[in-house]
C-alpha atoms as a PDB file:
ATOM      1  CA  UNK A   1     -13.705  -7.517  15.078  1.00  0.00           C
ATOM      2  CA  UNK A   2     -16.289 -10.225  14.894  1.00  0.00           C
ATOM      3  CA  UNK A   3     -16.208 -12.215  11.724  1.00  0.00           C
ATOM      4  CA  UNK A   4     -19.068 -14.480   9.777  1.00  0.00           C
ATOM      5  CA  UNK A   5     -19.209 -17.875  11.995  1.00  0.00           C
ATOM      6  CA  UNK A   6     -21.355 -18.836   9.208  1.00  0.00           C
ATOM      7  CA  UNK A   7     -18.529 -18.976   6.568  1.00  0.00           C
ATOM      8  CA  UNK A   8     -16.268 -22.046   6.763  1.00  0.00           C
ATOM      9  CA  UNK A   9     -12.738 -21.911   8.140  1.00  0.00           C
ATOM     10  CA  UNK A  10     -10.984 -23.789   5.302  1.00  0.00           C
ATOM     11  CA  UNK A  11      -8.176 -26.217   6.291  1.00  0.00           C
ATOM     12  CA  UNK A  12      -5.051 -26.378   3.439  1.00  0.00           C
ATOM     13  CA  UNK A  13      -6.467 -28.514   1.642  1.00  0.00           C
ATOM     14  CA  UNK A  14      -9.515 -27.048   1.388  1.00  0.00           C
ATOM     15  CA  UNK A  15     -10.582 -24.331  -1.870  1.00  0.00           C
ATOM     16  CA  UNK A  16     -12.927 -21.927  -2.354  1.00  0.00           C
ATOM     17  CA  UNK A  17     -13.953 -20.030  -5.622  1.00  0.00           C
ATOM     18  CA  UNK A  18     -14.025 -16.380  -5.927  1.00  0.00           C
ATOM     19  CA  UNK A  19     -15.866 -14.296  -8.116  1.00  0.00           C
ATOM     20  CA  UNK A  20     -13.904 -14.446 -11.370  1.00  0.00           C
ATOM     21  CA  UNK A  21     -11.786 -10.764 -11.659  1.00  0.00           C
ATOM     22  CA  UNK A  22     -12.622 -10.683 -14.762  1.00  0.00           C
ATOM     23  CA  UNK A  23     -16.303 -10.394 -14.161  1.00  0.00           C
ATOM     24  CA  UNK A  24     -15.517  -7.720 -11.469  1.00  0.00           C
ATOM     25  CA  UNK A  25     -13.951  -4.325 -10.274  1.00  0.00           C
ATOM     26  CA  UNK A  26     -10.875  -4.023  -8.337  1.00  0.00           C
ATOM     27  CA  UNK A  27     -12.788  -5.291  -5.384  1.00  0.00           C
ATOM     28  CA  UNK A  28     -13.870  -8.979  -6.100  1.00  0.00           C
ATOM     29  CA  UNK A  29     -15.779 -10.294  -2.592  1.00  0.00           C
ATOM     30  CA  UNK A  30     -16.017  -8.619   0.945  1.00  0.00           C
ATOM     31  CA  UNK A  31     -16.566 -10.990   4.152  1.00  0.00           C
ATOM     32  CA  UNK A  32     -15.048 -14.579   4.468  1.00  0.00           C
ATOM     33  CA  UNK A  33     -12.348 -15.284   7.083  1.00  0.00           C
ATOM     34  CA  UNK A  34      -8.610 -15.229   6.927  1.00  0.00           C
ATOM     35  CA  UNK A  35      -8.155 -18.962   7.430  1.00  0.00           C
ATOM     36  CA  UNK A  36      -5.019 -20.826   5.460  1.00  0.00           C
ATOM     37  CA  UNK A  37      -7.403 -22.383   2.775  1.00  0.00           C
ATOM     38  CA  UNK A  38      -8.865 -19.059   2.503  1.00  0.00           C
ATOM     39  CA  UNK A  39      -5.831 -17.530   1.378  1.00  0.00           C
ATOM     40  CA  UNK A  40      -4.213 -20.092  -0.488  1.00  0.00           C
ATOM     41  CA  UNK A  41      -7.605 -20.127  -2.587  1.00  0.00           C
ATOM     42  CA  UNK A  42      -7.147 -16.317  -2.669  1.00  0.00           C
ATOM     43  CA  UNK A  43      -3.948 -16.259  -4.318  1.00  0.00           C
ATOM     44  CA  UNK A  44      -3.942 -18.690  -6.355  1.00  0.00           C
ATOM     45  CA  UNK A  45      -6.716 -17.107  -8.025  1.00  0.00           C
ATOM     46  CA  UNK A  46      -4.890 -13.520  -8.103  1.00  0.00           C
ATOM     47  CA  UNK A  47      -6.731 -12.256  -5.027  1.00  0.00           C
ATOM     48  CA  UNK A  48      -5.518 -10.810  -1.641  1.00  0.00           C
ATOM     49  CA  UNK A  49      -7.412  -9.459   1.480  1.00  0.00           C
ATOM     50  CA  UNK A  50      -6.430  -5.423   2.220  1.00  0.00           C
ATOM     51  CA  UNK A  51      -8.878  -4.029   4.532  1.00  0.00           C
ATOM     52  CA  UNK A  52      -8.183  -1.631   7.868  1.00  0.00           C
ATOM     53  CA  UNK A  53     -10.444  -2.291  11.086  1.00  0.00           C
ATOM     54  CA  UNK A  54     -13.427  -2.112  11.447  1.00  0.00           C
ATOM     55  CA  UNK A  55     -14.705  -2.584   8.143  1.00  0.00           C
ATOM     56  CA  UNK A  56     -14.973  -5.781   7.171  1.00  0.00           C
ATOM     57  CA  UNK A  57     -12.136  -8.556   5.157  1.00  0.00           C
ATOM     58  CA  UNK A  58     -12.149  -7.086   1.644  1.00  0.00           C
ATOM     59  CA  UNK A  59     -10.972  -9.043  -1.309  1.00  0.00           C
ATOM     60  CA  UNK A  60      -9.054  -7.137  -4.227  1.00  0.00           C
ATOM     61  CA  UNK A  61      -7.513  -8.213  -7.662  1.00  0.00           C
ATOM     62  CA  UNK A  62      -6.215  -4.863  -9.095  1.00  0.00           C
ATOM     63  CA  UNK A  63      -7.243  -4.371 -12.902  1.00  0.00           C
ATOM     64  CA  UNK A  64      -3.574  -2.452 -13.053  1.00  0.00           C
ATOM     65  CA  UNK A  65      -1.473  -5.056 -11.671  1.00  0.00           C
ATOM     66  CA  UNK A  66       2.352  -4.194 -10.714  1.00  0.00           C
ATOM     67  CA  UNK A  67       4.204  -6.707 -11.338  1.00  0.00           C
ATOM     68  CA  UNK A  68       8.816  -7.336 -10.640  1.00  0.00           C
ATOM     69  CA  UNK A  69       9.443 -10.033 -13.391  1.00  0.00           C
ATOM     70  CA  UNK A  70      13.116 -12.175 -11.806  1.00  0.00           C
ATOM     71  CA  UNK A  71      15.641 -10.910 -13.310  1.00  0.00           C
ATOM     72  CA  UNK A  72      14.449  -7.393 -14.001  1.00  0.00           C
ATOM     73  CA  UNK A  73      15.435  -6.279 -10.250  1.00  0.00           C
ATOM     74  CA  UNK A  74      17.123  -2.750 -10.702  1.00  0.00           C
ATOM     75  CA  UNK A  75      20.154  -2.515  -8.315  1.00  0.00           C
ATOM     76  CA  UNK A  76      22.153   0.816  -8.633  1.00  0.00           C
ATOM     77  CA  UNK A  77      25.851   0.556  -9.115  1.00  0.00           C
ATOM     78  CA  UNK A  78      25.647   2.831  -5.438  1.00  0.00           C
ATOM     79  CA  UNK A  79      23.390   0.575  -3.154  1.00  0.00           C
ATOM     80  CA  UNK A  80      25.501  -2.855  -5.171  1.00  0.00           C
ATOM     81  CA  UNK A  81      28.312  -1.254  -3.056  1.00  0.00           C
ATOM     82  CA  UNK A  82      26.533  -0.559  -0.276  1.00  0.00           C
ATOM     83  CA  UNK A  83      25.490  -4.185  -0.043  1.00  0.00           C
ATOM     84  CA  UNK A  84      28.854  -5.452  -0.977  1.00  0.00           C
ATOM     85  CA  UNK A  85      30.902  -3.302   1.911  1.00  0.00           C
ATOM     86  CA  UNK A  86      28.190  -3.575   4.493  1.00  0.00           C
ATOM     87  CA  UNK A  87      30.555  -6.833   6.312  1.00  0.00           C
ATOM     88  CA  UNK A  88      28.383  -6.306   9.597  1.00  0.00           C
ATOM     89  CA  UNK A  89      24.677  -7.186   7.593  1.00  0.00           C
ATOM     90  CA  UNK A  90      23.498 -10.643   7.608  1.00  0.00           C
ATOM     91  CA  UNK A  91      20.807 -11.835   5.604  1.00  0.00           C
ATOM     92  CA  UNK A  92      18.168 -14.597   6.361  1.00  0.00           C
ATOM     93  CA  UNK A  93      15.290 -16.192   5.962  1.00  0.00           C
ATOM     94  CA  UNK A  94      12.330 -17.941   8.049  1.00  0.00           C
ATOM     95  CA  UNK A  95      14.092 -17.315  11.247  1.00  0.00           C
ATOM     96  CA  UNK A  96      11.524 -14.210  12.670  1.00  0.00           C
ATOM     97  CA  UNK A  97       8.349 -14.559  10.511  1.00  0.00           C
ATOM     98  CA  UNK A  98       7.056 -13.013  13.738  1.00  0.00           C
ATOM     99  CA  UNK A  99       8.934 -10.203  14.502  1.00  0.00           C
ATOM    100  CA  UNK A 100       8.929  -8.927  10.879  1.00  0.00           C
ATOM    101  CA  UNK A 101       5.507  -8.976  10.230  1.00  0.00           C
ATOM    102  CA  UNK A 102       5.326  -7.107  13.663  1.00  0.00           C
ATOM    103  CA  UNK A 103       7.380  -4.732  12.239  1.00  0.00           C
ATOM    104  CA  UNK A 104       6.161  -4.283   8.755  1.00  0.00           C
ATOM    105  CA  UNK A 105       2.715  -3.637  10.824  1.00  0.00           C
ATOM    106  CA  UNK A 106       4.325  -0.905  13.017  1.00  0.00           C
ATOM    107  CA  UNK A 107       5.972   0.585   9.779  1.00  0.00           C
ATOM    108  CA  UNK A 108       2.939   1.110   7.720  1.00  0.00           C
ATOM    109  CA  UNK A 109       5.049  -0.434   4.877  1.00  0.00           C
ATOM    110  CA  UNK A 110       3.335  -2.009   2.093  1.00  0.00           C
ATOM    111  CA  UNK A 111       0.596  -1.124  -0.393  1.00  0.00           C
ATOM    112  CA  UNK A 112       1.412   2.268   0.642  1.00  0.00           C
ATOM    113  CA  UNK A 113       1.309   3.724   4.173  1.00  0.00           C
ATOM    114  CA  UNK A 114      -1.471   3.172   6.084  1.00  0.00           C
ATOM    115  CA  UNK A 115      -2.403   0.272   9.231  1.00  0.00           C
ATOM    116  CA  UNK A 116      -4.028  -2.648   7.312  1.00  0.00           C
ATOM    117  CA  UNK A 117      -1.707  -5.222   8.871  1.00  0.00           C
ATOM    118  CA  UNK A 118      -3.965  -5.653  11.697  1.00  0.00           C
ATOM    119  CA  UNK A 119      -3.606  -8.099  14.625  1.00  0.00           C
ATOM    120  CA  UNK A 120      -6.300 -10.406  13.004  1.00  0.00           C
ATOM    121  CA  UNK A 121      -4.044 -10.209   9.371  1.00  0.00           C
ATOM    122  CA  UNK A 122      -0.675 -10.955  11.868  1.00  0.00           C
ATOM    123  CA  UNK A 123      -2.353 -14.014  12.784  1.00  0.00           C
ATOM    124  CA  UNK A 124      -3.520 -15.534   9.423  1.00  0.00           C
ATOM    125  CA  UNK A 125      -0.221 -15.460   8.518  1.00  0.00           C
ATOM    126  CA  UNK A 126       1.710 -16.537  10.700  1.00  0.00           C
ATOM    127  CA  UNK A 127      -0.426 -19.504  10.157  1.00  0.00           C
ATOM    128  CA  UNK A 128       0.402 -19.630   7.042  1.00  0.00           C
ATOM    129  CA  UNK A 129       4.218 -19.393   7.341  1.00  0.00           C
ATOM    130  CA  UNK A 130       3.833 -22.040   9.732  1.00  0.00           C
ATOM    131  CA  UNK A 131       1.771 -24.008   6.904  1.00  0.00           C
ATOM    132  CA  UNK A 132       4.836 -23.627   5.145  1.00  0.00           C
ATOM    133  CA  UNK A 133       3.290 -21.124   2.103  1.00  0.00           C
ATOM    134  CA  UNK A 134       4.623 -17.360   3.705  1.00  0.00           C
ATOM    135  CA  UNK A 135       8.202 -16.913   4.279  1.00  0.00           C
ATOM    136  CA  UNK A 136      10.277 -13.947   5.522  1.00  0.00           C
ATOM    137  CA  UNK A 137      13.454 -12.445   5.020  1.00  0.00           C
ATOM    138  CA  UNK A 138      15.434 -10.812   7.352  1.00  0.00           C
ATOM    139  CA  UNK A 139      18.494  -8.166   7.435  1.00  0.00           C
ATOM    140  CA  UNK A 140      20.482  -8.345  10.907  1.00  0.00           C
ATOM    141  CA  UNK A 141      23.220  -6.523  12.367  1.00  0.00           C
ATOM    142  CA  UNK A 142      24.547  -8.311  15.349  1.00  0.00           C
ATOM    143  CA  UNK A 143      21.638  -9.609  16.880  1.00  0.00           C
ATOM    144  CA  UNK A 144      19.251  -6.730  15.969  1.00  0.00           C
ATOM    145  CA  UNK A 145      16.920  -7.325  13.552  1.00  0.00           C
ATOM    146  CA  UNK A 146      17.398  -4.231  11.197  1.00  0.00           C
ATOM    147  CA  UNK A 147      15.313  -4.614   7.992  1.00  0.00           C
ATOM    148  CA  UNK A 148      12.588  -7.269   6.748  1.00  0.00           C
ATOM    149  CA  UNK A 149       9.874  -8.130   4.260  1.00  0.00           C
ATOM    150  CA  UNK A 150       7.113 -10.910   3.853  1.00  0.00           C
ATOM    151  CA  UNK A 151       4.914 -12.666   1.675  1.00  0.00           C
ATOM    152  CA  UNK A 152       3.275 -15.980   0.115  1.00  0.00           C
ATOM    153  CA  UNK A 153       4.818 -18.600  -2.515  1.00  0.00           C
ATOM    154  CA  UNK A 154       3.111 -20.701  -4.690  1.00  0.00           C
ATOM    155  CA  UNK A 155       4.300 -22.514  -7.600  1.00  0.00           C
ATOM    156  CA  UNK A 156       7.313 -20.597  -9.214  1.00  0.00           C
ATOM    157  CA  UNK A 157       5.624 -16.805  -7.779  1.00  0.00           C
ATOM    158  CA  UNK A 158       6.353 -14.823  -4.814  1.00  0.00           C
ATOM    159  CA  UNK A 159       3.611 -12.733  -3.475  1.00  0.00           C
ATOM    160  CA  UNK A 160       5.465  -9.302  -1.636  1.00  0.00           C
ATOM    161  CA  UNK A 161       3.310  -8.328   1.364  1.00  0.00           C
ATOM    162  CA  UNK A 162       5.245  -5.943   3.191  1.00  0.00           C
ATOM    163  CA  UNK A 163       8.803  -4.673   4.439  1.00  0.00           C
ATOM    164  CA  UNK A 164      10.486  -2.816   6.791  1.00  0.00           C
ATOM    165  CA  UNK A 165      13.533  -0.950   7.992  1.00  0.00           C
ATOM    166  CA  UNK A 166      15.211   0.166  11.055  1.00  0.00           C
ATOM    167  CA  UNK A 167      18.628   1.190   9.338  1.00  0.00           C
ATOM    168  CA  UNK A 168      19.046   3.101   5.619  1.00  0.00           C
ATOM    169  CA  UNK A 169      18.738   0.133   3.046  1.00  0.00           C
ATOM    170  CA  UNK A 170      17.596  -2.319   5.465  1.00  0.00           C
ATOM    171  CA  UNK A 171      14.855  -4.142   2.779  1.00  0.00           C
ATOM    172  CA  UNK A 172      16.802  -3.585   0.467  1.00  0.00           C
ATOM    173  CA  UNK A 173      19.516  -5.764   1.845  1.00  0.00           C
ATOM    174  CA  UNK A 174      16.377  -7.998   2.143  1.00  0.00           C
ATOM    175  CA  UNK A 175      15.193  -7.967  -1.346  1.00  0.00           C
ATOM    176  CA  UNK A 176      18.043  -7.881  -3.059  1.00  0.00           C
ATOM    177  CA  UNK A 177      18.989 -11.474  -1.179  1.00  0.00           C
ATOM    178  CA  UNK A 178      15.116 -12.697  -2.015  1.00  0.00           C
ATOM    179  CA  UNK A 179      15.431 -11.899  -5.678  1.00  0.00           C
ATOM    180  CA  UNK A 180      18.782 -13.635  -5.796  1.00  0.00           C
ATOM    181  CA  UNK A 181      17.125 -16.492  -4.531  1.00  0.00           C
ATOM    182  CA  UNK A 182      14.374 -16.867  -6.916  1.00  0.00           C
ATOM    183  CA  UNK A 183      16.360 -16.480  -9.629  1.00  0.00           C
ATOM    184  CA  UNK A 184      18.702 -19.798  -8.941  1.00  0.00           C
ATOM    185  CA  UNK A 185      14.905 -21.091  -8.403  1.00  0.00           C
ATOM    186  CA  UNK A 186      13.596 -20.087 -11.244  1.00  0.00           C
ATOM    187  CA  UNK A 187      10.649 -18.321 -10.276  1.00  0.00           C
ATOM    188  CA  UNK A 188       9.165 -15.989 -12.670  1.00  0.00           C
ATOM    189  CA  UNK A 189       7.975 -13.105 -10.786  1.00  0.00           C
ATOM    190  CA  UNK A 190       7.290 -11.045  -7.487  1.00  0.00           C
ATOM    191  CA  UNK A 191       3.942  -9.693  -7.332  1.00  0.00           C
ATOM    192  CA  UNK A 192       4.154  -6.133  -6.118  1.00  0.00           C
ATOM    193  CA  UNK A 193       0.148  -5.734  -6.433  1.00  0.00           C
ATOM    194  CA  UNK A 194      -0.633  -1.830  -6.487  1.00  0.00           C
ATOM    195  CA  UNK A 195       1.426   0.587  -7.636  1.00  0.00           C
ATOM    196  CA  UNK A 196       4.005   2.365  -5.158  1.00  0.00           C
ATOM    197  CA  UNK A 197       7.055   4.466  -6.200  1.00  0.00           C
ATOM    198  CA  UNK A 198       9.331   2.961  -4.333  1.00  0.00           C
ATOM    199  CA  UNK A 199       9.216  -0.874  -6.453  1.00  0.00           C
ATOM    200  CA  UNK A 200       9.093   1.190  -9.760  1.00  0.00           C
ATOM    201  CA  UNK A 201      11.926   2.551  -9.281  1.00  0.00           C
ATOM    202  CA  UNK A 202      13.242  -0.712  -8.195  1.00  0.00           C
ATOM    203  CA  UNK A 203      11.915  -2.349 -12.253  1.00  0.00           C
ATOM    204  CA  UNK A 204       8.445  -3.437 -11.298  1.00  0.00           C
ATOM    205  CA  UNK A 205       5.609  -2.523 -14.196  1.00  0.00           C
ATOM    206  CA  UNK A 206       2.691  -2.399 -14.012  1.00  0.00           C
ATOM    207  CA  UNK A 207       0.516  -5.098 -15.986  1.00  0.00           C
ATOM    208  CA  UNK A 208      -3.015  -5.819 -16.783  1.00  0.00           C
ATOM    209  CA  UNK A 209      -4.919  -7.518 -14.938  1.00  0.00           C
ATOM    210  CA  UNK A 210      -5.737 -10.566 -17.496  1.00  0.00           C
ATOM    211  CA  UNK A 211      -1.880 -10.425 -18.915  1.00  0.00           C
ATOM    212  CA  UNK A 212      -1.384 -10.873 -14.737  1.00  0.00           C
ATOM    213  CA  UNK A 213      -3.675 -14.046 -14.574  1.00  0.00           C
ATOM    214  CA  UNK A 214      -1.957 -15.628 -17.694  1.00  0.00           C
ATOM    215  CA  UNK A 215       1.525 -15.487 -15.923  1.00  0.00           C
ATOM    216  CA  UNK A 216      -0.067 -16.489 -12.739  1.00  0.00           C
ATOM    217  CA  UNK A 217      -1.600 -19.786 -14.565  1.00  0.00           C
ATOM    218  CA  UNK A 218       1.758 -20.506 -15.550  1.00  0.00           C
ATOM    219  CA  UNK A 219       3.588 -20.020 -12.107  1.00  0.00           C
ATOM    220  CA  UNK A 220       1.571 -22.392 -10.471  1.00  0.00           C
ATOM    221  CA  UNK A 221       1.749 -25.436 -12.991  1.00  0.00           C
ATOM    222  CA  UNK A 222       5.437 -25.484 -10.859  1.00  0.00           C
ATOM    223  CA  UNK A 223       4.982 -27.432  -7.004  1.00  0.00           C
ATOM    224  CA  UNK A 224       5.185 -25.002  -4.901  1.00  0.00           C
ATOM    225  CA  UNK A 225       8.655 -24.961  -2.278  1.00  0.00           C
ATOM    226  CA  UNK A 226       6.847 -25.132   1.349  1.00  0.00           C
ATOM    227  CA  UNK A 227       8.586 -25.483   4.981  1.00  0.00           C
ATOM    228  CA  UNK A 228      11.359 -23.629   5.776  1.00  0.00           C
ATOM    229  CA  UNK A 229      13.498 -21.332   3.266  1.00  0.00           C
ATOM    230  CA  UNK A 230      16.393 -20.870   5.512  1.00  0.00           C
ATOM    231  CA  UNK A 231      18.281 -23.708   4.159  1.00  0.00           C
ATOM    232  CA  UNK A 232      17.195 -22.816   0.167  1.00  0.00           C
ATOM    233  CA  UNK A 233      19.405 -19.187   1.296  1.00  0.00           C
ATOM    234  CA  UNK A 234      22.003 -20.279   2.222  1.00  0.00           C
ATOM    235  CA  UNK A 235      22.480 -23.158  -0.449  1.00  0.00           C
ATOM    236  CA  UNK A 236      21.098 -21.099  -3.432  1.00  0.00           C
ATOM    237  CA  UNK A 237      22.152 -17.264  -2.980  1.00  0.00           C
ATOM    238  CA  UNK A 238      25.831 -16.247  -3.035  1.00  0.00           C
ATOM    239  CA  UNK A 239      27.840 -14.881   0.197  1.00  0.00           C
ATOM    240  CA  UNK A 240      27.583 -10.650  -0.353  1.00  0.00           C
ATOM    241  CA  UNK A 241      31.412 -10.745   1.531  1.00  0.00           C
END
């Protein structure tokens, strides 16, 4: 759909303040564009865009925030198996930021089912992977791309957006591999954002929303690790074989 001309489309180096979520509801501003500054100024203040066409780009920062601290990932002793025996599953990242968020779209995965990834979100962040602040991680077998999730990073916190999978376990395989990684990183946590089932049962909480803004101060007095994370995998997580 048509957006505002009239709003700026901010460059990465470019900010803009939101209403403070402190002030407001779950919903914080409605309108705006999906350009990089726009979202980097959107998360670092706690705030992502979930909206479904046509309605316009709606701005949320959940006063129930769910939150996967590092370290508190809950593997079962049955799927640390799985992952361990499955020889023909590669993990990586950053090599088909494209096709997963594809995917993730055609799922419905994410914030619960439902078609918000629409073509306009596909393209905001894609331009931000290719900014260097979104990464993906992907599960193949062979040369078929089997399982996925993406999402943002800034400072020492991972922002999930979505995953995916073709095959039983496939994000798992995914996260498992992602939370590996940002331990030996020492992030401090994955933000989940609304509740879903699925990453409770998995160890995520859920927070409020102030207690959520505290941590998220802290995670971004860290730089933030941009460009490519496909060489940080393979240096910093261990082989599953």
């Amino acid at each position: 759909m048509d957006r505002d001309t009239s709003f700026p489309t901010l460059s990465v180096h470019q900010r803009v303040q939101f209403p403070l979520p402190e002030e407001a509801s779950d919903i914080v501003a409605v309108g705006g564009n999906l350009s990089v500054g726009m979202l980097i100024s959107a998360y670092e203040q706690g705030v992502f865009p979930w909206y479904e066409d046509p309605s316009p780009i709606i701005w949320w920062s959940p006063r129930q925030r769910l939150v996967l601290s590092v370290g508190s990932l809950h593997v079962s002793r049955r799927m640390r198996r799985i992952i361990r025996q499955a020889e023909d599953i590669t993990v990586t990242a950053d090599t088909a930021f494209d096709e997963v968020i594809t995917a993730c779209a055609s799922a419905g995965r994410g914030r619960e089912e439902g078609t918000w990834i629409t073509a306009e979100m596909q393209r905001a962040y894609i331009d931000l992977h290719e900014a260097g602040f979104a990464h993906s991680i992907e599960a193949w077998r062979g040369d078929a791309l089997v399982g996925g999730l993406y999402g943002v990073s800034l400072g020492c916190a991972f922002f999930g957006e979505s995953m995916f999978s073709r095959t039983p376990n496939g994000s798992k395989f995914c996260l498992q591999k992602l939370h590996e990684l940002l331990e030996a990183l020492e992030f401090l946590f994955i933000d989940c954002q609304v509740r879903t089932d699925h990453m409770l049962s998995l160890g995520a909480a859920e927070i409020e929303r102030d207690r959520f803004l505290a941590m998220l101060e802290e995670a971004l007095r860290s730089p933030s690790i941009t460009g490519s994370w496909s060489g940080l995998l393979s240096v910093h997580t261990r082989s599953r074989r």
